[in-house]
PDB file of N, CA and C in Angstrom:
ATOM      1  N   UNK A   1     136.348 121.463 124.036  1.00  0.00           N
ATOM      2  CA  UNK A   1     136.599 122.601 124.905  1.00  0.00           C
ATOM      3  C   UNK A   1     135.346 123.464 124.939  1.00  0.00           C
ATOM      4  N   UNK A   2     135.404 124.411 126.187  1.00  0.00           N
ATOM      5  CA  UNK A   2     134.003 124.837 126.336  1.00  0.00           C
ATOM      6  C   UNK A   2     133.881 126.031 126.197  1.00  0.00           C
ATOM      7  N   UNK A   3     135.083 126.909 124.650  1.00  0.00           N
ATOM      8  CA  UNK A   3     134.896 128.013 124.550  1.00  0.00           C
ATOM      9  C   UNK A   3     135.827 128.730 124.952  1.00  0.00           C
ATOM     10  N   UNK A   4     136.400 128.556 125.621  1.00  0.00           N
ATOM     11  CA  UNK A   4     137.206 129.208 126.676  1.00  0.00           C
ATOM     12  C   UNK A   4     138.844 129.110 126.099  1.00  0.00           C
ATOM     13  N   UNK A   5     139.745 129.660 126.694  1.00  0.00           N
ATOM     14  CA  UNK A   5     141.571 129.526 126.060  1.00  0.00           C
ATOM     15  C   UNK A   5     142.413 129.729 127.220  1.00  0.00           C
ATOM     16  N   UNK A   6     143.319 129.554 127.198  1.00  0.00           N
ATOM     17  CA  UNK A   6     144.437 129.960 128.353  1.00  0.00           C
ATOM     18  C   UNK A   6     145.534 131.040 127.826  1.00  0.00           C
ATOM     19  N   UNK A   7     145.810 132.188 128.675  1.00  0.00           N
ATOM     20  CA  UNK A   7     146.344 133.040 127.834  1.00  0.00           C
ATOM     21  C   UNK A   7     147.088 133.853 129.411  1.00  0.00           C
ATOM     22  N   UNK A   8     148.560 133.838 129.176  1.00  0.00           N
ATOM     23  CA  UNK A   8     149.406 133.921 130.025  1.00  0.00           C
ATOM     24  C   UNK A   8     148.908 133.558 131.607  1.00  0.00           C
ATOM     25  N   UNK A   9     148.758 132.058 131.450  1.00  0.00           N
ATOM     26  CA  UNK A   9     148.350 131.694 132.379  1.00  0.00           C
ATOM     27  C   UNK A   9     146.660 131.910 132.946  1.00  0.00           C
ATOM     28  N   UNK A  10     145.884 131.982 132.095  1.00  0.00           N
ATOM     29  CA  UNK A  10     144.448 132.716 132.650  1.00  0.00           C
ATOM     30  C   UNK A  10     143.671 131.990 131.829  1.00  0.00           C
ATOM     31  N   UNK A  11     142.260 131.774 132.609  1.00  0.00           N
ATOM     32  CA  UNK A  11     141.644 131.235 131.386  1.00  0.00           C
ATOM     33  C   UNK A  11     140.689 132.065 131.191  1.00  0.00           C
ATOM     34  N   UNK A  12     140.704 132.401 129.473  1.00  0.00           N
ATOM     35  CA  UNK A  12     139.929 133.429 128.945  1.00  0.00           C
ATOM     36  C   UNK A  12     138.645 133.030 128.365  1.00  0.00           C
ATOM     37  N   UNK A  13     137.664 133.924 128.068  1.00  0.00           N
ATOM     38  CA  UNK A  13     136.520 133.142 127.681  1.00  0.00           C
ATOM     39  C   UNK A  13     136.694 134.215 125.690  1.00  0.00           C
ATOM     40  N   UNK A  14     136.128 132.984 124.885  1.00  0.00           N
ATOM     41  CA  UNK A  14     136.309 132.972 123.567  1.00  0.00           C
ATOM     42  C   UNK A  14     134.766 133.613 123.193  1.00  0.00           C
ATOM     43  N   UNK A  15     134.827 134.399 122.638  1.00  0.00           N
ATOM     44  CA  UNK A  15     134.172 135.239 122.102  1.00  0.00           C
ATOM     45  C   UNK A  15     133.603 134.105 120.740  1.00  0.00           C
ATOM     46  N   UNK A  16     131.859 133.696 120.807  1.00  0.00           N
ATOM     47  CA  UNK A  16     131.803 133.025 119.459  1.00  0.00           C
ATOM     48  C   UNK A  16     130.998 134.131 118.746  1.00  0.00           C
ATOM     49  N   UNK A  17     130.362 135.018 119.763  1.00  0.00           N
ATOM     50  CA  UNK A  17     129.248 135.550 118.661  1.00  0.00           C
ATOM     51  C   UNK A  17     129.703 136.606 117.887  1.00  0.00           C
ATOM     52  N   UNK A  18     130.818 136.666 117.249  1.00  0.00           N
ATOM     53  CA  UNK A  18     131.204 137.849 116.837  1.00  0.00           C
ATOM     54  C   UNK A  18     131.925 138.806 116.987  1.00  0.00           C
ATOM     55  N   UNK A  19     131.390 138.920 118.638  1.00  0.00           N
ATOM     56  CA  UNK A  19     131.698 140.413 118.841  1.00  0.00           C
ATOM     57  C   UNK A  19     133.343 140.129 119.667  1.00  0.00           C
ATOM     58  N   UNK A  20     134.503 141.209 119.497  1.00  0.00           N
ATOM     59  CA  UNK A  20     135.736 141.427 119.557  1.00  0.00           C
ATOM     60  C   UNK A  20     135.917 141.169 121.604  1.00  0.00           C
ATOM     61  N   UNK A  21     137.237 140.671 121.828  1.00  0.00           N
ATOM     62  CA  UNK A  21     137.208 140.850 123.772  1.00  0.00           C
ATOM     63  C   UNK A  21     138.112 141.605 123.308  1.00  0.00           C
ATOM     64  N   UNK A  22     138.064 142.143 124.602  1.00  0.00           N
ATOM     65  CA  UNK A  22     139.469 143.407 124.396  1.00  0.00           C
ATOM     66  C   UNK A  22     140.933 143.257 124.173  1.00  0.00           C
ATOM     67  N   UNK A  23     141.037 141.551 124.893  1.00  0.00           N
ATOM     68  CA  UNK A  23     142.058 141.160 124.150  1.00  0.00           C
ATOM     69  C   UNK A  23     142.199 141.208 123.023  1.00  0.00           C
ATOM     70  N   UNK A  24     141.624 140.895 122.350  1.00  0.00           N
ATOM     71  CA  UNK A  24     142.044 141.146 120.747  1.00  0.00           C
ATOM     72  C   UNK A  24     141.863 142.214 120.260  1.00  0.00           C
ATOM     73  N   UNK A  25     140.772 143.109 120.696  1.00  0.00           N
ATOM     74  CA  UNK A  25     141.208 144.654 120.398  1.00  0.00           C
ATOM     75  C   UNK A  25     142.552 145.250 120.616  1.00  0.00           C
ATOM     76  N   UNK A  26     143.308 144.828 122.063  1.00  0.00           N
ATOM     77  CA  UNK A  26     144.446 145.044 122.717  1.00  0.00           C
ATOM     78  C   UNK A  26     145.339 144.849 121.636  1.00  0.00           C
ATOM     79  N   UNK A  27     145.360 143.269 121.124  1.00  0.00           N
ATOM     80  CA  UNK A  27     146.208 142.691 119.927  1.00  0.00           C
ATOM     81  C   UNK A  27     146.416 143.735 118.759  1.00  0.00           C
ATOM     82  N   UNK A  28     145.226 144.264 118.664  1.00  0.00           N
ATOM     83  CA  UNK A  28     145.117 144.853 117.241  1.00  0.00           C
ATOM     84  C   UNK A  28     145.803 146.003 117.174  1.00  0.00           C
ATOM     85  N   UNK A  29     145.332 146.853 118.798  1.00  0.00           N
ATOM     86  CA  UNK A  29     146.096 148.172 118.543  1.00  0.00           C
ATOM     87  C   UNK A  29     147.522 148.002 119.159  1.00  0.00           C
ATOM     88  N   UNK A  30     148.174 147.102 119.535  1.00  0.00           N
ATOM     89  CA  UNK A  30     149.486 147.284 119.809  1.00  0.00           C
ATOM     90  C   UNK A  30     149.930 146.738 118.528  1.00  0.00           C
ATOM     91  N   UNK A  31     149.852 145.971 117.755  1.00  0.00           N
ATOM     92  CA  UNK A  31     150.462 145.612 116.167  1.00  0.00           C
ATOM     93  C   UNK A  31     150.021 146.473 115.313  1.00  0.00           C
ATOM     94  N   UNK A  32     149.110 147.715 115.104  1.00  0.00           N
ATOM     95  CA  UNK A  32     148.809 148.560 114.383  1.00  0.00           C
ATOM     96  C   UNK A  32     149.942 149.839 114.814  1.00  0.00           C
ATOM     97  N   UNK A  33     149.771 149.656 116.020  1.00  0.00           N
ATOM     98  CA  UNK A  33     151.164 150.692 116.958  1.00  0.00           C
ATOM     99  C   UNK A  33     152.467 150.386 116.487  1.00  0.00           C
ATOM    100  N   UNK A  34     152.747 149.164 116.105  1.00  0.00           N
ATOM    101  CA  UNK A  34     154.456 148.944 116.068  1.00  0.00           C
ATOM    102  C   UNK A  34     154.542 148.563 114.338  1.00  0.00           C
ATOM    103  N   UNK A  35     153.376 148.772 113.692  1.00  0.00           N
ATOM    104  CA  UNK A  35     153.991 149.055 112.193  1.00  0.00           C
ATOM    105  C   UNK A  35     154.989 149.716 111.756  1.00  0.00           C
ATOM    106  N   UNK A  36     155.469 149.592 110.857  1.00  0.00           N
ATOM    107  CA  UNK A  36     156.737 150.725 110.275  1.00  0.00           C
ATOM    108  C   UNK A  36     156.049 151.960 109.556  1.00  0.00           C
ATOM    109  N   UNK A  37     156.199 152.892 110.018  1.00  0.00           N
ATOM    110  CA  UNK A  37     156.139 153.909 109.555  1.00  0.00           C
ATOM    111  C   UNK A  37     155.961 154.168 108.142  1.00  0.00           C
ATOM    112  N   UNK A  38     154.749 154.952 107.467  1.00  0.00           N
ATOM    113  CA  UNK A  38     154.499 155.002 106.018  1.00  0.00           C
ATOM    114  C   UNK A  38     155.249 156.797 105.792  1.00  0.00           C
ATOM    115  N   UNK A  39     154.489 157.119 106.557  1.00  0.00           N
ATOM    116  CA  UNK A  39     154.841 158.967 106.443  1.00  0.00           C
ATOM    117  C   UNK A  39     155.088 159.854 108.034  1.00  0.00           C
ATOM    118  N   UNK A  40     155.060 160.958 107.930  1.00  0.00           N
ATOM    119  CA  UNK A  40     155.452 161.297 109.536  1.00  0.00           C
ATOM    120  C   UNK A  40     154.267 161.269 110.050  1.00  0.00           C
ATOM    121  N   UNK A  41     153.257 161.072 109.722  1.00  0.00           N
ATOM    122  CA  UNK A  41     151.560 161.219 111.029  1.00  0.00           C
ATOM    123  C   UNK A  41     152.038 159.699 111.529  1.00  0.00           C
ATOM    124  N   UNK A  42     152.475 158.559 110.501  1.00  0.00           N
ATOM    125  CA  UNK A  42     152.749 157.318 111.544  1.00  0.00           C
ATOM    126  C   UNK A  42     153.914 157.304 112.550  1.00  0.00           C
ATOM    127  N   UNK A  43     154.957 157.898 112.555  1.00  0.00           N
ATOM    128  CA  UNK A  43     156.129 158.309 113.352  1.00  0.00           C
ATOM    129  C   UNK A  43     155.283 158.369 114.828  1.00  0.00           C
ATOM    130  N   UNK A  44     154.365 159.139 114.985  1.00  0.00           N
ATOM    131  CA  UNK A  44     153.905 159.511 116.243  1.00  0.00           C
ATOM    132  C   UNK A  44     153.242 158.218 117.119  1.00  0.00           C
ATOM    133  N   UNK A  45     152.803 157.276 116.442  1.00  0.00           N
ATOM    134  CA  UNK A  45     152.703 155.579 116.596  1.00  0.00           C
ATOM    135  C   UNK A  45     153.296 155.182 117.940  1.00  0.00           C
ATOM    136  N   UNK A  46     154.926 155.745 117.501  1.00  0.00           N
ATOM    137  CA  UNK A  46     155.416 155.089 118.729  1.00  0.00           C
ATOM    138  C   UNK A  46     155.107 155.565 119.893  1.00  0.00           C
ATOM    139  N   UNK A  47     154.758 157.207 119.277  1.00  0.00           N
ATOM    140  CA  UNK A  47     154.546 157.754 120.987  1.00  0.00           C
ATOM    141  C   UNK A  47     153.518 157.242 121.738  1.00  0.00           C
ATOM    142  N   UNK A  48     152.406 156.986 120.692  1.00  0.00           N
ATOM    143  CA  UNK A  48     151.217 156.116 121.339  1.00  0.00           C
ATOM    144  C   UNK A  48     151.116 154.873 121.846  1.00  0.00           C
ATOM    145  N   UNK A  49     152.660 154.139 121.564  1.00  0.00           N
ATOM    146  CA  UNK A  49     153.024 152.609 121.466  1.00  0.00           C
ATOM    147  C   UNK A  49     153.782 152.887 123.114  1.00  0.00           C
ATOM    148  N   UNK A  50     154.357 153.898 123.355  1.00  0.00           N
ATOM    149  CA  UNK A  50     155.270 154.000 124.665  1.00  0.00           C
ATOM    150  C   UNK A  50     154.231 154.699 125.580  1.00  0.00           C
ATOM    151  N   UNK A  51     152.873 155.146 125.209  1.00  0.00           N
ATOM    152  CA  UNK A  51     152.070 155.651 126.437  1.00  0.00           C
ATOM    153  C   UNK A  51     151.388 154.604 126.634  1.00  0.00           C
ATOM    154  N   UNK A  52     151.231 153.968 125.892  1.00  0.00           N
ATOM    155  CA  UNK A  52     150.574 152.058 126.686  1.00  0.00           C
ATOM    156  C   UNK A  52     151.417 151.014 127.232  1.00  0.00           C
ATOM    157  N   UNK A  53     152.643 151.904 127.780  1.00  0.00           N
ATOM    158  CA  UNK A  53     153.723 151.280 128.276  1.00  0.00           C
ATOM    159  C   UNK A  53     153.999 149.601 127.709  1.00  0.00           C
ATOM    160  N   UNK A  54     153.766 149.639 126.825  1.00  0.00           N
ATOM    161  CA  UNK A  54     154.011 148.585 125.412  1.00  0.00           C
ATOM    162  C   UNK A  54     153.293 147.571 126.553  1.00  0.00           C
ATOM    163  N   UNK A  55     152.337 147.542 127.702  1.00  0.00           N
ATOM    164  CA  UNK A  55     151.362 146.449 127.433  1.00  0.00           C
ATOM    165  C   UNK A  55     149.951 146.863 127.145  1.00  0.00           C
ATOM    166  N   UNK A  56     149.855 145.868 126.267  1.00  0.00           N
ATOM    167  CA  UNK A  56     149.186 145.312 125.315  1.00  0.00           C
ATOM    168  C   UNK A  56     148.251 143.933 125.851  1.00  0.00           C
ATOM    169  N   UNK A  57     147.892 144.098 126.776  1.00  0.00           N
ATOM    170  CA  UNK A  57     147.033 142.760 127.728  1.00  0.00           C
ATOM    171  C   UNK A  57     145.605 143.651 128.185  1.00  0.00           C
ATOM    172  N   UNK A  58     145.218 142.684 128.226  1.00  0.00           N
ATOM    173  CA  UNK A  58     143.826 143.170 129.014  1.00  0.00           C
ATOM    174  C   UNK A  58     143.835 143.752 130.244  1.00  0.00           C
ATOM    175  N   UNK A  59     144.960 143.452 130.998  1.00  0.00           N
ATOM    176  CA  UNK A  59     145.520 143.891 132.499  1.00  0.00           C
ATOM    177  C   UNK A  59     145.846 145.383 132.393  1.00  0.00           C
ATOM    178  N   UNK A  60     145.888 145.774 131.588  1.00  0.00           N
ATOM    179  CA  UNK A  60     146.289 147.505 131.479  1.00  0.00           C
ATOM    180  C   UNK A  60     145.269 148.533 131.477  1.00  0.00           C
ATOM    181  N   UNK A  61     145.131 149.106 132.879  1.00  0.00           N
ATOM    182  CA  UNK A  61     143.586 149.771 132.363  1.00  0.00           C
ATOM    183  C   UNK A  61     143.270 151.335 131.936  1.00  0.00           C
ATOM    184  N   UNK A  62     144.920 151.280 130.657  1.00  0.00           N
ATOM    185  CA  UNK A  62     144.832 152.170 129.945  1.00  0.00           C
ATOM    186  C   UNK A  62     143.790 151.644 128.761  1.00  0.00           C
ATOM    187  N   UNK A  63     143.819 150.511 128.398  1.00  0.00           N
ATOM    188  CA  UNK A  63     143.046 150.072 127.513  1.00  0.00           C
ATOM    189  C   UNK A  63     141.548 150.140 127.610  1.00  0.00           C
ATOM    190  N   UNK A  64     141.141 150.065 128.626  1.00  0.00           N
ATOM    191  CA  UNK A  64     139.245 150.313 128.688  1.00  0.00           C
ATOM    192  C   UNK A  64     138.738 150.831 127.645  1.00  0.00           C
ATOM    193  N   UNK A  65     139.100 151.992 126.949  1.00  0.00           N
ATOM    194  CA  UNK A  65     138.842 152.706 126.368  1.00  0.00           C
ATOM    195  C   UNK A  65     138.178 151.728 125.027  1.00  0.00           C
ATOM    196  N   UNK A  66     138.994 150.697 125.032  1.00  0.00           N
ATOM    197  CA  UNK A  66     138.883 149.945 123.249  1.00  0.00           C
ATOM    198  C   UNK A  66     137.287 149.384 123.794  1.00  0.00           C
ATOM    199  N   UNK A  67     136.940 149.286 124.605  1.00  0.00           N
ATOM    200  CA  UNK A  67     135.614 148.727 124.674  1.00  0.00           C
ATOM    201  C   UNK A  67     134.221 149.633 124.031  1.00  0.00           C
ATOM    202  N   UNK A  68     134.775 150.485 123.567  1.00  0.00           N
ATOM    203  CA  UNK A  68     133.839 151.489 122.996  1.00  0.00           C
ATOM    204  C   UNK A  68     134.276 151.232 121.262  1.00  0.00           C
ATOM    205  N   UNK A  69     135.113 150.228 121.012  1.00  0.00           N
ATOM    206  CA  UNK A  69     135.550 150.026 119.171  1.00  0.00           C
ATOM    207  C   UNK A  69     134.951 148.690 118.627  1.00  0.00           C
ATOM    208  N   UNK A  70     134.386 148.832 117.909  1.00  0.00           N
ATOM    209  CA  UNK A  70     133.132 147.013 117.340  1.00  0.00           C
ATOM    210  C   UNK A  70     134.162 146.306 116.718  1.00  0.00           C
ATOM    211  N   UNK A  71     135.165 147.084 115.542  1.00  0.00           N
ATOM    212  CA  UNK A  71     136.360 146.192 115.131  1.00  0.00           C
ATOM    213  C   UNK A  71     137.674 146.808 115.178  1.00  0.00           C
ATOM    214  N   UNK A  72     138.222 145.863 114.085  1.00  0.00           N
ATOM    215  CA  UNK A  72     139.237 146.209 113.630  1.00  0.00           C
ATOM    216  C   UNK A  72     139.642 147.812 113.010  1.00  0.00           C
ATOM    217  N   UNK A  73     138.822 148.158 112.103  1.00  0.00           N
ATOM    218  CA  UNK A  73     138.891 149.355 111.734  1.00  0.00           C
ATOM    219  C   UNK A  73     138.879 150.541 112.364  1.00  0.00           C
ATOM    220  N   UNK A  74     137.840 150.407 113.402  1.00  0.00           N
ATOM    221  CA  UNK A  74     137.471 151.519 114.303  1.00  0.00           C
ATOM    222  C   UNK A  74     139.025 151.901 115.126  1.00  0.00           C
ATOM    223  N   UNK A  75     139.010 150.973 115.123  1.00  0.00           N
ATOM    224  CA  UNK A  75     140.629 150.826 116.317  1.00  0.00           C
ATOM    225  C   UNK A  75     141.648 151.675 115.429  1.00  0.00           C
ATOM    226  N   UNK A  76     141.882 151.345 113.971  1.00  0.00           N
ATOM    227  CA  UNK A  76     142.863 151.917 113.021  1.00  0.00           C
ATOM    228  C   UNK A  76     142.668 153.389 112.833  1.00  0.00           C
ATOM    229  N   UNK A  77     140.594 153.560 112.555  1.00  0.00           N
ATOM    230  CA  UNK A  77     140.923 154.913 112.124  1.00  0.00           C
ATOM    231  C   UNK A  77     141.075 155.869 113.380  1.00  0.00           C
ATOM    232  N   UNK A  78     141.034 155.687 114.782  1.00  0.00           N
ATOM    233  CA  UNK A  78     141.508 156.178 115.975  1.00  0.00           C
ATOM    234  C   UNK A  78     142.588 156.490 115.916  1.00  0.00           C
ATOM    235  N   UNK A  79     143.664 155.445 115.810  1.00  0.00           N
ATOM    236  CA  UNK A  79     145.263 156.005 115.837  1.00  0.00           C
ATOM    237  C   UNK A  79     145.596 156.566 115.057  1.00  0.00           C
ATOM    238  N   UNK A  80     144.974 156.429 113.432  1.00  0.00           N
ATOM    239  CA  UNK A  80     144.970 157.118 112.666  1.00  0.00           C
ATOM    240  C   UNK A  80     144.213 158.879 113.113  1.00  0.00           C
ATOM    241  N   UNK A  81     143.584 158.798 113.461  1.00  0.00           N
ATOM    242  CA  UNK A  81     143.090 160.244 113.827  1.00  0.00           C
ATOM    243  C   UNK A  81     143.919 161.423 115.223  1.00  0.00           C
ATOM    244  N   UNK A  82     144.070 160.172 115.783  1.00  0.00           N
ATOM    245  CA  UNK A  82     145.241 160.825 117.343  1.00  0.00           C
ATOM    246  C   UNK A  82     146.424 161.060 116.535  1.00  0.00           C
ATOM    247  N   UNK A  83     147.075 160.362 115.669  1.00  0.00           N
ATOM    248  CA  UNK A  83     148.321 161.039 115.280  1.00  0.00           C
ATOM    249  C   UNK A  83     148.170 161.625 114.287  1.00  0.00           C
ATOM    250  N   UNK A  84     146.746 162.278 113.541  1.00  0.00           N
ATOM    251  CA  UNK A  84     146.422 163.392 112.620  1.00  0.00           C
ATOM    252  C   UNK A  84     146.751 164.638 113.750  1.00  0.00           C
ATOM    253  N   UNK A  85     145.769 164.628 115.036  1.00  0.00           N
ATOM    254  CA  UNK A  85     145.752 165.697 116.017  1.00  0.00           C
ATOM    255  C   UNK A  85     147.040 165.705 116.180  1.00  0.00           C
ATOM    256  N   UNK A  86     147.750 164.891 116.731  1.00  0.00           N
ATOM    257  CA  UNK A  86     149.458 165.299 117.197  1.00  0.00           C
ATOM    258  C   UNK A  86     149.710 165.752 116.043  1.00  0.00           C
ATOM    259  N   UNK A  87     149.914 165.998 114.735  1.00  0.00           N
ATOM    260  CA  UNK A  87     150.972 166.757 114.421  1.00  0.00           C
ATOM    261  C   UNK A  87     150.128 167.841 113.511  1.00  0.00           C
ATOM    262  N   UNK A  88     148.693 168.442 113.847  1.00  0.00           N
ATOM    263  CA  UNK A  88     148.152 169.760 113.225  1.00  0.00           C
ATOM    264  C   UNK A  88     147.936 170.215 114.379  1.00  0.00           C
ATOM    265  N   UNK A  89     148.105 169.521 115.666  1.00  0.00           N
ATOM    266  CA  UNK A  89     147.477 170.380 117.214  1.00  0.00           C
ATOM    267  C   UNK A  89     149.057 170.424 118.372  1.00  0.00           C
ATOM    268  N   UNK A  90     149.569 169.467 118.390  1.00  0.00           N
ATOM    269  CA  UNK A  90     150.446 169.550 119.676  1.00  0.00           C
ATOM    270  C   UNK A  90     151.206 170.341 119.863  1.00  0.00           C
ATOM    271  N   UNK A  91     151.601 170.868 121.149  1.00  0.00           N
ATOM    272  CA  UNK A  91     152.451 171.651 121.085  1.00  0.00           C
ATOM    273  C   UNK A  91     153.285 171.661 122.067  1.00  0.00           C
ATOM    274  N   UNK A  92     154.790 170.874 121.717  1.00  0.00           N
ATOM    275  CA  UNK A  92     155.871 170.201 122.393  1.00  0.00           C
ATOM    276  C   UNK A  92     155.981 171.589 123.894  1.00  0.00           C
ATOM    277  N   UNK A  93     155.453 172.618 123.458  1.00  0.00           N
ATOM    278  CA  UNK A  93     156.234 173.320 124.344  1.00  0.00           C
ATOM    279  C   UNK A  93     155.255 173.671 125.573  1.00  0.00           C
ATOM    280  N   UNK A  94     154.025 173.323 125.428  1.00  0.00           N
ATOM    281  CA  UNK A  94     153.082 173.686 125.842  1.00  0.00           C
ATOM    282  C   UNK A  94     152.910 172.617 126.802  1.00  0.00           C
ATOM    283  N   UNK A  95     152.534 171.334 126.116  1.00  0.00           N
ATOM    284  CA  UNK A  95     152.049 170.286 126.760  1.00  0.00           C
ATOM    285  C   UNK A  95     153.147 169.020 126.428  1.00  0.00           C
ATOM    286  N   UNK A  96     152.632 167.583 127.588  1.00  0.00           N
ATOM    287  CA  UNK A  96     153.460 166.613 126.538  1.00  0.00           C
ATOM    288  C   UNK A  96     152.946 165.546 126.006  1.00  0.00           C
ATOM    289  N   UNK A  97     153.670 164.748 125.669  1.00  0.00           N
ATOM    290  CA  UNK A  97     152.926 164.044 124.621  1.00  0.00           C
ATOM    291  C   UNK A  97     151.725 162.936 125.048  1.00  0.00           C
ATOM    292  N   UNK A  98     151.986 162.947 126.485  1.00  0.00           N
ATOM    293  CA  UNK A  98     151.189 161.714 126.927  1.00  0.00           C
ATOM    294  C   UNK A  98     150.086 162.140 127.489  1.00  0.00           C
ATOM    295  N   UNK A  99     150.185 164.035 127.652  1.00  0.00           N
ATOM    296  CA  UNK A  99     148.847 164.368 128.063  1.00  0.00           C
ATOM    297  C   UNK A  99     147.897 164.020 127.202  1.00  0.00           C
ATOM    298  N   UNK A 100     148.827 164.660 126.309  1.00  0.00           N
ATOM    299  CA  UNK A 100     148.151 165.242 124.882  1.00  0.00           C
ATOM    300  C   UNK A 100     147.345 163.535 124.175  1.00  0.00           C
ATOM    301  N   UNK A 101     147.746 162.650 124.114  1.00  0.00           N
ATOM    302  CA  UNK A 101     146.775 161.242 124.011  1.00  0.00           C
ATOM    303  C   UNK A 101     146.046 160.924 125.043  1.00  0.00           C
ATOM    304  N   UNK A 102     146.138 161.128 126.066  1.00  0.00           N
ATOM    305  CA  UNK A 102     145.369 160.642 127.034  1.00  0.00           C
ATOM    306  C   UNK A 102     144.160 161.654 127.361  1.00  0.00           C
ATOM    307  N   UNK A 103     143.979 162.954 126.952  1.00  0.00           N
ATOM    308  CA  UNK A 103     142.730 163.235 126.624  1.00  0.00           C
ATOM    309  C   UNK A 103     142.081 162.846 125.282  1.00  0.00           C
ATOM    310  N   UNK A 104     142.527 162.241 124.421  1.00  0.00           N
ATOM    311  CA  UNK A 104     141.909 161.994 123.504  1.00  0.00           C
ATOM    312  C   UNK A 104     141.211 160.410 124.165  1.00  0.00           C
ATOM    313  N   UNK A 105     141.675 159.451 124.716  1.00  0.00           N
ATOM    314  CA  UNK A 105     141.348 158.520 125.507  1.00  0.00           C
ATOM    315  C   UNK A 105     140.168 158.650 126.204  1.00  0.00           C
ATOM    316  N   UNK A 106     140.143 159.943 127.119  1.00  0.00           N
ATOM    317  CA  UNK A 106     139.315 160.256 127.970  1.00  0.00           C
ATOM    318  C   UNK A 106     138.096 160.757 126.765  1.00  0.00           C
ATOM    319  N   UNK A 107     138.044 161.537 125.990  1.00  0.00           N
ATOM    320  CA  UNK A 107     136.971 161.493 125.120  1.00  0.00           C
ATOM    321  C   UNK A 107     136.441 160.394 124.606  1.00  0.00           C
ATOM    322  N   UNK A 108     137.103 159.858 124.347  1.00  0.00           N
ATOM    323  CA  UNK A 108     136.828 158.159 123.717  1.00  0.00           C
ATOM    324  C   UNK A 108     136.161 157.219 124.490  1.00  0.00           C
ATOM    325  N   UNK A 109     135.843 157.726 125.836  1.00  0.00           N
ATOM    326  CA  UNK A 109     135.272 156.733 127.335  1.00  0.00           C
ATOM    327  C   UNK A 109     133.700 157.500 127.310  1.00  0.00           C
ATOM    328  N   UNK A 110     133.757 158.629 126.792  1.00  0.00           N
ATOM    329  CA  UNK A 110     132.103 159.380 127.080  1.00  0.00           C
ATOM    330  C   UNK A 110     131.478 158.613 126.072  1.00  0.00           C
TER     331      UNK A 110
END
């Protein structure tokens, strides 16, 4: 094979040198999203799991954003940091929740 995979019908090209496709960034942060909950900063997970309207494909171009993350980690300590801000910054009454991630998104694109 010449590198390449088929992936819901598409043929994708396989990443040898290393570096992450967004599919698998995609992979990473929707299964980092639907972990079980350790304490309440992960609770907010889901909210971040239901503003990517649970897809998780390269076709979603809420995701662009991951093209600015080299791995795995980068991706973790992000959600890890958006649901630090949701619960020392948000404010249910003020704003909602999907604004409130999706400027953090939009910072994440500069």
């Amino acid at each position: 094979m010449d590198g390449s995979f088929i992936f819901g019908g598409r043929v994708l090209e396989k990443q040898t040198d290393g570096v992450m496709t967004r599919s698998e960034k995609a992979e990473i942060l929707g299964n980092y999203l639907s972990q079980e909950p350790e304490n309440y900063r992960d609770t907010f997970k889901t909210d971040m799991y239901l503003f990517f309207d649970e897809d998780f494909t390269m076709d979603n171009p809420l995701l662009t954003f991951l093209d600015t993350f080299d791995n795995k980690k980068e991706i973790e300590n992000w959600v890890d940091f958006v649901a630090s801000q949701i619960v020392l910054k948000f404010d249910e009454e003020c704003e909602q929740i999907g604004d409130f991630i999706g400027e953090f998104i939009q910072l994440n694109k500069i």
